[in-house]
PDB file of N, CA and C in Angstrom:
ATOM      1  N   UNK A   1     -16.449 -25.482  20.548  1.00  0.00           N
ATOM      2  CA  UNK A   1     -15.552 -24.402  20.185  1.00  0.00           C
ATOM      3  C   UNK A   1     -16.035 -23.786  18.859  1.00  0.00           C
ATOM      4  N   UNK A   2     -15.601 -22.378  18.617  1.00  0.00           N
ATOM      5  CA  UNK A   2     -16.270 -21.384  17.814  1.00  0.00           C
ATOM      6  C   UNK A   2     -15.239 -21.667  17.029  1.00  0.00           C
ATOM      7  N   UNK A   3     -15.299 -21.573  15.379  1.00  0.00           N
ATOM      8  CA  UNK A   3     -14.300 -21.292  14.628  1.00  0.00           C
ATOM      9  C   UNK A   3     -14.314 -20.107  14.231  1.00  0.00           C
ATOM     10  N   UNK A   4     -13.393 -19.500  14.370  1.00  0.00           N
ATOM     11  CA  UNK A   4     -12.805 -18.052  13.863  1.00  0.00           C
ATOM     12  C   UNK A   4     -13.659 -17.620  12.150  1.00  0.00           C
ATOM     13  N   UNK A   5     -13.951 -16.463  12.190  1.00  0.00           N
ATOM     14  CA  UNK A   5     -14.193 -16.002  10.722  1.00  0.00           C
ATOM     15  C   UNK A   5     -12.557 -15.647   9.909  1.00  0.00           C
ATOM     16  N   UNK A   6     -12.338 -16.425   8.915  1.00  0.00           N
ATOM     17  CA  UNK A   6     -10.915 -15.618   8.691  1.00  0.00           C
ATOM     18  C   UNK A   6     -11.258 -15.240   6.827  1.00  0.00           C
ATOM     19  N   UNK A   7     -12.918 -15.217   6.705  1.00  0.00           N
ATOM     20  CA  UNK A   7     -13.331 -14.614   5.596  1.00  0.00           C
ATOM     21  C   UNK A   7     -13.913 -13.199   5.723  1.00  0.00           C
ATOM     22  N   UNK A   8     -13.645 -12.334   6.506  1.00  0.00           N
ATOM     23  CA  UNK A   8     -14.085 -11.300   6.920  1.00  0.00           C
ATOM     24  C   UNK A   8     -13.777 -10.335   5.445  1.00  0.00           C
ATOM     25  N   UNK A   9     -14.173  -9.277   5.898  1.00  0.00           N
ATOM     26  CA  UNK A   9     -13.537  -8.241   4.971  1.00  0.00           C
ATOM     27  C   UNK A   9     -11.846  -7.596   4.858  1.00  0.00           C
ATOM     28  N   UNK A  10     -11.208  -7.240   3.905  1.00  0.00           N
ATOM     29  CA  UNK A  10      -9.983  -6.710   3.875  1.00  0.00           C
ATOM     30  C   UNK A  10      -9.699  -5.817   4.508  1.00  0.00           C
ATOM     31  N   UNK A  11      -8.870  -4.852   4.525  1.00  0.00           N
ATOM     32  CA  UNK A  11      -8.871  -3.604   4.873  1.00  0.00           C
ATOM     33  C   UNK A  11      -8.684  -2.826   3.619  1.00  0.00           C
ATOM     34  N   UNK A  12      -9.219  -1.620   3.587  1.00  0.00           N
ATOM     35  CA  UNK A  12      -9.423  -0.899   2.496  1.00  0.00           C
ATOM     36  C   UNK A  12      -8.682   0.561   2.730  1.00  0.00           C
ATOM     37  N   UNK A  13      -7.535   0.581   1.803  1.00  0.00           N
ATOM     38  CA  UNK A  13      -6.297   1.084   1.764  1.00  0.00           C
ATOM     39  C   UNK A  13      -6.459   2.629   1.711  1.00  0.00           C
ATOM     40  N   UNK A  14      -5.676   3.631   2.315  1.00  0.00           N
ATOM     41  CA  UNK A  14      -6.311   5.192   2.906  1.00  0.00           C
ATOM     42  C   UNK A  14      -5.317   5.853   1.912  1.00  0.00           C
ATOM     43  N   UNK A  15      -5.208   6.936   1.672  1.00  0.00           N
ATOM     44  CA  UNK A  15      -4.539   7.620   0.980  1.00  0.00           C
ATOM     45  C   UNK A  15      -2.478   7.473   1.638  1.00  0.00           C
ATOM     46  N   UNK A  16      -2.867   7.971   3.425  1.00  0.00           N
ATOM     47  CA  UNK A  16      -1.374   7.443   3.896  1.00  0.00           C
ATOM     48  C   UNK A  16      -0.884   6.351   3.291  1.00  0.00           C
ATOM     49  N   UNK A  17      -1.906   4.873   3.468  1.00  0.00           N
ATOM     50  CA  UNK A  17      -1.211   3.648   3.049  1.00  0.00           C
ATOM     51  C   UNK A  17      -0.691   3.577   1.629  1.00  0.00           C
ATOM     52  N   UNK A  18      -1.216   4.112   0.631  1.00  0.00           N
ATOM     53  CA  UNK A  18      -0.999   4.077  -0.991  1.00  0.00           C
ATOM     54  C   UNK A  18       0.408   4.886  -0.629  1.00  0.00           C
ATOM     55  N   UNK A  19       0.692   5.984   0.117  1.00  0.00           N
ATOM     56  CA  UNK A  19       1.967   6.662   0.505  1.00  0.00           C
ATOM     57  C   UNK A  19       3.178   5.976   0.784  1.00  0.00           C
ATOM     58  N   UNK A  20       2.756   5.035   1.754  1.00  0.00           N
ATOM     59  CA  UNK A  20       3.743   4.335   1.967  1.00  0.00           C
ATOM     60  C   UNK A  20       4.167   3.060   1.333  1.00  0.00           C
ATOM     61  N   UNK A  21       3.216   2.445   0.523  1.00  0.00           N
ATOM     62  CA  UNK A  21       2.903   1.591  -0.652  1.00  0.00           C
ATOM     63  C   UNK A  21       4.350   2.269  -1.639  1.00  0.00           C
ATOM     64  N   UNK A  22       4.100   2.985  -1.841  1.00  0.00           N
ATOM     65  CA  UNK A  22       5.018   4.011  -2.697  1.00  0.00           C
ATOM     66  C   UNK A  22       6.440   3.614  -2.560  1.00  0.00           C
ATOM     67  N   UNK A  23       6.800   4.106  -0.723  1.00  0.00           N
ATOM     68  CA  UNK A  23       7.782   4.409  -0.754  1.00  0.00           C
ATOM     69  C   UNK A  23       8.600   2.366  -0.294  1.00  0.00           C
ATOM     70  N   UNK A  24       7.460   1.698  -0.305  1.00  0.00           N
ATOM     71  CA  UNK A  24       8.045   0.408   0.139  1.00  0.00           C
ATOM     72  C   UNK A  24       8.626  -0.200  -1.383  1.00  0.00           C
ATOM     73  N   UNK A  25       7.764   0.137  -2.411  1.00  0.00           N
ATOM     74  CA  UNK A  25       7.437   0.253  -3.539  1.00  0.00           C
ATOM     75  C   UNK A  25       9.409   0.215  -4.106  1.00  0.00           C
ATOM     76  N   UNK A  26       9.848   1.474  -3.869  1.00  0.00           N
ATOM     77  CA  UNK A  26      10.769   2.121  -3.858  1.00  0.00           C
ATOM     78  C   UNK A  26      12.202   1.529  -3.346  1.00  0.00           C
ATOM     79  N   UNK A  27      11.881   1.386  -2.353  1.00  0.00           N
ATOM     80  CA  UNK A  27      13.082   0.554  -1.256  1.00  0.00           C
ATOM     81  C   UNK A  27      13.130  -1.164  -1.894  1.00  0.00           C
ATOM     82  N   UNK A  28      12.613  -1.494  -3.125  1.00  0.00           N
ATOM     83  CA  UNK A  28      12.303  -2.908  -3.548  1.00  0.00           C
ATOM     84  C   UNK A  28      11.727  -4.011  -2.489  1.00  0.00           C
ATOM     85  N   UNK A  29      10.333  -3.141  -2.200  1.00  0.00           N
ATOM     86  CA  UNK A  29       9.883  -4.696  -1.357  1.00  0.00           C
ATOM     87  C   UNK A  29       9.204  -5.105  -2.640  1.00  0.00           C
ATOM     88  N   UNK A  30       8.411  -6.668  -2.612  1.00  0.00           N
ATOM     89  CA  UNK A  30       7.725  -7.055  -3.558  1.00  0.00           C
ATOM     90  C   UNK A  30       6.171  -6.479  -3.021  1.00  0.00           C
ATOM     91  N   UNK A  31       5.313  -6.480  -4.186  1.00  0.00           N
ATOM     92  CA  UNK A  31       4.139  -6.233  -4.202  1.00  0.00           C
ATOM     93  C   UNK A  31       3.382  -7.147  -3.382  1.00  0.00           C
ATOM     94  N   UNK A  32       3.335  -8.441  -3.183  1.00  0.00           N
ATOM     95  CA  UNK A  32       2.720  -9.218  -2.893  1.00  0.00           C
ATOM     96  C   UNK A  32       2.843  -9.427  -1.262  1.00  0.00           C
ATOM     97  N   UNK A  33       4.332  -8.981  -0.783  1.00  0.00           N
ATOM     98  CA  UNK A  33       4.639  -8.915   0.682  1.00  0.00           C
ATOM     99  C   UNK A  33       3.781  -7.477   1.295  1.00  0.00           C
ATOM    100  N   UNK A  34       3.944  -6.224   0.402  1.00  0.00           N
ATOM    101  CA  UNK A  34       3.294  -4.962   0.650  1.00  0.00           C
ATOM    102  C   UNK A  34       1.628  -5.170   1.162  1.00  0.00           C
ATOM    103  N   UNK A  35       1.098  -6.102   0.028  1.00  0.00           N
ATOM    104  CA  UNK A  35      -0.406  -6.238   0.057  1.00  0.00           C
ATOM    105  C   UNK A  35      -0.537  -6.995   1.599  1.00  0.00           C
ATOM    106  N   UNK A  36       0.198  -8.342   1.697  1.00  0.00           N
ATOM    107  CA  UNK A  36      -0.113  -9.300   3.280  1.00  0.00           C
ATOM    108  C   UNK A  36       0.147  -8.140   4.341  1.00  0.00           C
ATOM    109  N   UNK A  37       0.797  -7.345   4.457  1.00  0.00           N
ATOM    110  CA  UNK A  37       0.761  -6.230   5.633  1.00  0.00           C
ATOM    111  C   UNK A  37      -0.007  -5.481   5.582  1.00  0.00           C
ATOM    112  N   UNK A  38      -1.073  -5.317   4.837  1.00  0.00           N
ATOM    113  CA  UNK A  38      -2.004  -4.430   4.914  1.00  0.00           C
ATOM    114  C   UNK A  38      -3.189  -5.454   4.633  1.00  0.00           C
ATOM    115  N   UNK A  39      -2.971  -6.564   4.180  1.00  0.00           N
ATOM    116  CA  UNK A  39      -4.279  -7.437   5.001  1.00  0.00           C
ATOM    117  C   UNK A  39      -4.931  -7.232   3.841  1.00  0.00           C
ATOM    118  N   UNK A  40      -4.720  -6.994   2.137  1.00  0.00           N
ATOM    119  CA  UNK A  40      -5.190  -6.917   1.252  1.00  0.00           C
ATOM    120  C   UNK A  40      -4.477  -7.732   0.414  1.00  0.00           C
ATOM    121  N   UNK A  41      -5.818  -7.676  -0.993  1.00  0.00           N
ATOM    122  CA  UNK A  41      -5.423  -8.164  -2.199  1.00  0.00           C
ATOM    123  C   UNK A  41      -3.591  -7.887  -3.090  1.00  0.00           C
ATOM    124  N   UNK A  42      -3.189  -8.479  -3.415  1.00  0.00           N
ATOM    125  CA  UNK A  42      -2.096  -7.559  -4.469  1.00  0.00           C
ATOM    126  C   UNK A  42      -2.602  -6.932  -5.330  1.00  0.00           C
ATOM    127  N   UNK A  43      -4.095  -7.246  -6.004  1.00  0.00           N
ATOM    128  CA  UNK A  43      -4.116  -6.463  -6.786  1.00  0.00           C
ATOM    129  C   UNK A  43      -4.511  -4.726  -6.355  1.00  0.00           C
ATOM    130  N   UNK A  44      -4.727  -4.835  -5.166  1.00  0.00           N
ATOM    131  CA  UNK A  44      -5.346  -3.552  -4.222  1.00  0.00           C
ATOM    132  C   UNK A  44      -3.340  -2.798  -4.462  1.00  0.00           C
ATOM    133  N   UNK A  45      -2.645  -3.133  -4.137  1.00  0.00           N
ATOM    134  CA  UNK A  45      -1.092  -2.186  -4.198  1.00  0.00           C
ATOM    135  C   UNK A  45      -1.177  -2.436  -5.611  1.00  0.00           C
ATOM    136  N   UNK A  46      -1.375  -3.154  -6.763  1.00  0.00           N
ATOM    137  CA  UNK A  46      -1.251  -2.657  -8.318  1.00  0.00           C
ATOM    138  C   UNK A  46      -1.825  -1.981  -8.368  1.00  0.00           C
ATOM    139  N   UNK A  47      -3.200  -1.415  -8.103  1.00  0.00           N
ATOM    140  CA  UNK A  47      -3.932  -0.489  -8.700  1.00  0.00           C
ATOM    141  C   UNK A  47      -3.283   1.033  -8.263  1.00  0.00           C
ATOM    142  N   UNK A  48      -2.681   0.976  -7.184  1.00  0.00           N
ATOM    143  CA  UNK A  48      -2.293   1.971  -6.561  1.00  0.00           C
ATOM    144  C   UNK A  48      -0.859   2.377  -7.447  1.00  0.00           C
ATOM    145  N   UNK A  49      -0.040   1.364  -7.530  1.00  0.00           N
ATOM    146  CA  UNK A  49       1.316   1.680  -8.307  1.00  0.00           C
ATOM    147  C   UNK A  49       0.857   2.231  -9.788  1.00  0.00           C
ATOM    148  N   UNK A  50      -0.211   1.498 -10.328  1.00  0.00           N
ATOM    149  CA  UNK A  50      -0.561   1.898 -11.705  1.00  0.00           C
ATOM    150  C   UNK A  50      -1.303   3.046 -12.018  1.00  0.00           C
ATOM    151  N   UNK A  51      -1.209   3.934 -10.763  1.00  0.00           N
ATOM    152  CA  UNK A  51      -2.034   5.414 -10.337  1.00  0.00           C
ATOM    153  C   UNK A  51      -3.772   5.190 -10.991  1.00  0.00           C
ATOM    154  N   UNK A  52      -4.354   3.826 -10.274  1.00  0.00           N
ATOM    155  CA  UNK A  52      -5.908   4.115 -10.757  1.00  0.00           C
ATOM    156  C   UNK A  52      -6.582   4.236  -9.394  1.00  0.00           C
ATOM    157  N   UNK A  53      -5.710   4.255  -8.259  1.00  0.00           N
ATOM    158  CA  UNK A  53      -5.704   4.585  -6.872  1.00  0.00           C
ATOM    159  C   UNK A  53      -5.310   5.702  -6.165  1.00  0.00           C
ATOM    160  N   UNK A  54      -6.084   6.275  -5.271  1.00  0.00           N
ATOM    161  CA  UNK A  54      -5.067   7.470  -4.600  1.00  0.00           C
ATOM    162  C   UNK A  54      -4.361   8.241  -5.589  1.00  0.00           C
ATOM    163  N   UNK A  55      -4.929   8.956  -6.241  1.00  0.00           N
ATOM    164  CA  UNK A  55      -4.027  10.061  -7.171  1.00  0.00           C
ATOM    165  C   UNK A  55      -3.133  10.950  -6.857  1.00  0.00           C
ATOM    166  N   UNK A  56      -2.243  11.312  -6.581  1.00  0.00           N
ATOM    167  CA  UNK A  56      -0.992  12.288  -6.011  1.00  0.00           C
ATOM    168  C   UNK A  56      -0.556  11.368  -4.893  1.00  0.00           C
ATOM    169  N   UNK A  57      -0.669  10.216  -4.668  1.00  0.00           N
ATOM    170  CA  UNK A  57       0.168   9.503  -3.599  1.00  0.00           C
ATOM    171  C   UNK A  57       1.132   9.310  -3.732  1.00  0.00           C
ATOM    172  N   UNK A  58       1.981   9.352  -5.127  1.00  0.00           N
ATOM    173  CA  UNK A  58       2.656   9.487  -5.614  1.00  0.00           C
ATOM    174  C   UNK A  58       4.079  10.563  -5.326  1.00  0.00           C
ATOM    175  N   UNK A  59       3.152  11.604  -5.393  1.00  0.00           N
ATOM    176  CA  UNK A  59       3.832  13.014  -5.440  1.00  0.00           C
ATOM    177  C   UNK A  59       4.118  12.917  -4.274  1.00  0.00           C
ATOM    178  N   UNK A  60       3.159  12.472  -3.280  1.00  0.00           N
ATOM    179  CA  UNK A  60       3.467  12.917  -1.714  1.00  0.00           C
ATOM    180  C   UNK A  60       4.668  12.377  -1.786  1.00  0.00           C
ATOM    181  N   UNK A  61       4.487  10.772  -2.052  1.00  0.00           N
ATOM    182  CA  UNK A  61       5.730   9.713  -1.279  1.00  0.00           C
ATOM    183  C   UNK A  61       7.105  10.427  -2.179  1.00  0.00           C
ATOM    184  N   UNK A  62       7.164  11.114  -3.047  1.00  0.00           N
ATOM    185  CA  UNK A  62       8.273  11.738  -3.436  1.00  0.00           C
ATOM    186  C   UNK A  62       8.887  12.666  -3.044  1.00  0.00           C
ATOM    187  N   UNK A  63       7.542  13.622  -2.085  1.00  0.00           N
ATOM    188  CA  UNK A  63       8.149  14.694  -1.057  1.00  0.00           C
ATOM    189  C   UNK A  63       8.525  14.336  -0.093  1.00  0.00           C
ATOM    190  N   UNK A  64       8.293  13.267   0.175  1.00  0.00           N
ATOM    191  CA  UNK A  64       8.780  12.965   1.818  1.00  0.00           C
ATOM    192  C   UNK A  64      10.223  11.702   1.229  1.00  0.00           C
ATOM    193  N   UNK A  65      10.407  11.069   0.178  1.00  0.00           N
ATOM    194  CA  UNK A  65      11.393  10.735  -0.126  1.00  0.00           C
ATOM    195  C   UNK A  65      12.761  11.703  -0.212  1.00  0.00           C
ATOM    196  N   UNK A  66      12.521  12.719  -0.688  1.00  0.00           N
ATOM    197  CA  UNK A  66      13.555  13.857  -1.010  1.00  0.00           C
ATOM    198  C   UNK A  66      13.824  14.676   0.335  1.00  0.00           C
ATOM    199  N   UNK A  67      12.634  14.764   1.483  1.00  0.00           N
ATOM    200  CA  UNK A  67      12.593  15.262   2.552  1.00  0.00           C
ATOM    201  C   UNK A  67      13.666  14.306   3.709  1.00  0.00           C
ATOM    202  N   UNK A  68      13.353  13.291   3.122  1.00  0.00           N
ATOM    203  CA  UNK A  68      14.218  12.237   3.767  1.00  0.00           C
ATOM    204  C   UNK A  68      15.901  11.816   3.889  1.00  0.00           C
ATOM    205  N   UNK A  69      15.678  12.392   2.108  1.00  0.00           N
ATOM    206  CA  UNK A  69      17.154  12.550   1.926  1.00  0.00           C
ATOM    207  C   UNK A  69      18.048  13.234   2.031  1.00  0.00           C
ATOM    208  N   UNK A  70      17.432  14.407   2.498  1.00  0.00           N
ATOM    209  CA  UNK A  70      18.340  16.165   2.422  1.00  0.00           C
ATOM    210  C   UNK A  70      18.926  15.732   4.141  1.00  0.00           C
TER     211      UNK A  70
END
């Protein structure tokens, strides 16, 4: 029997995902639950909350927050 690779590579987070990072962000999930659903580091969703990621992902997840709410 083959053993599985479960050292592969991460997935590497798209501008949508930093979006919704945002808005999970928002709704108080923790950082560390955000990162295991996307199969990444935590520090991959800090960099993103601390805007050195995805620049205006921000803005988006705020238009579609307010879009959400009307």
């Amino acid at each position: 029997m083959v053993a599985a690779n479960f050292n592969g590579p991460s997935h590497r987070l798209t501008f949508d995902d930093a979006v919704a990072i945002w808005l999970r962000h928002w709704a108080g999930e923790y950082q560390n639950r955000i990162a295991a659903s996307f199969d990444v580091n935590s520090a991959r969703v800090n960099e993103v909350l601390k805007g050195h990621r995805h620049i205006g992902s921000e803005d988006r997840a705020r238009e579609i927050a307010a879009r959400d709410a009307a």
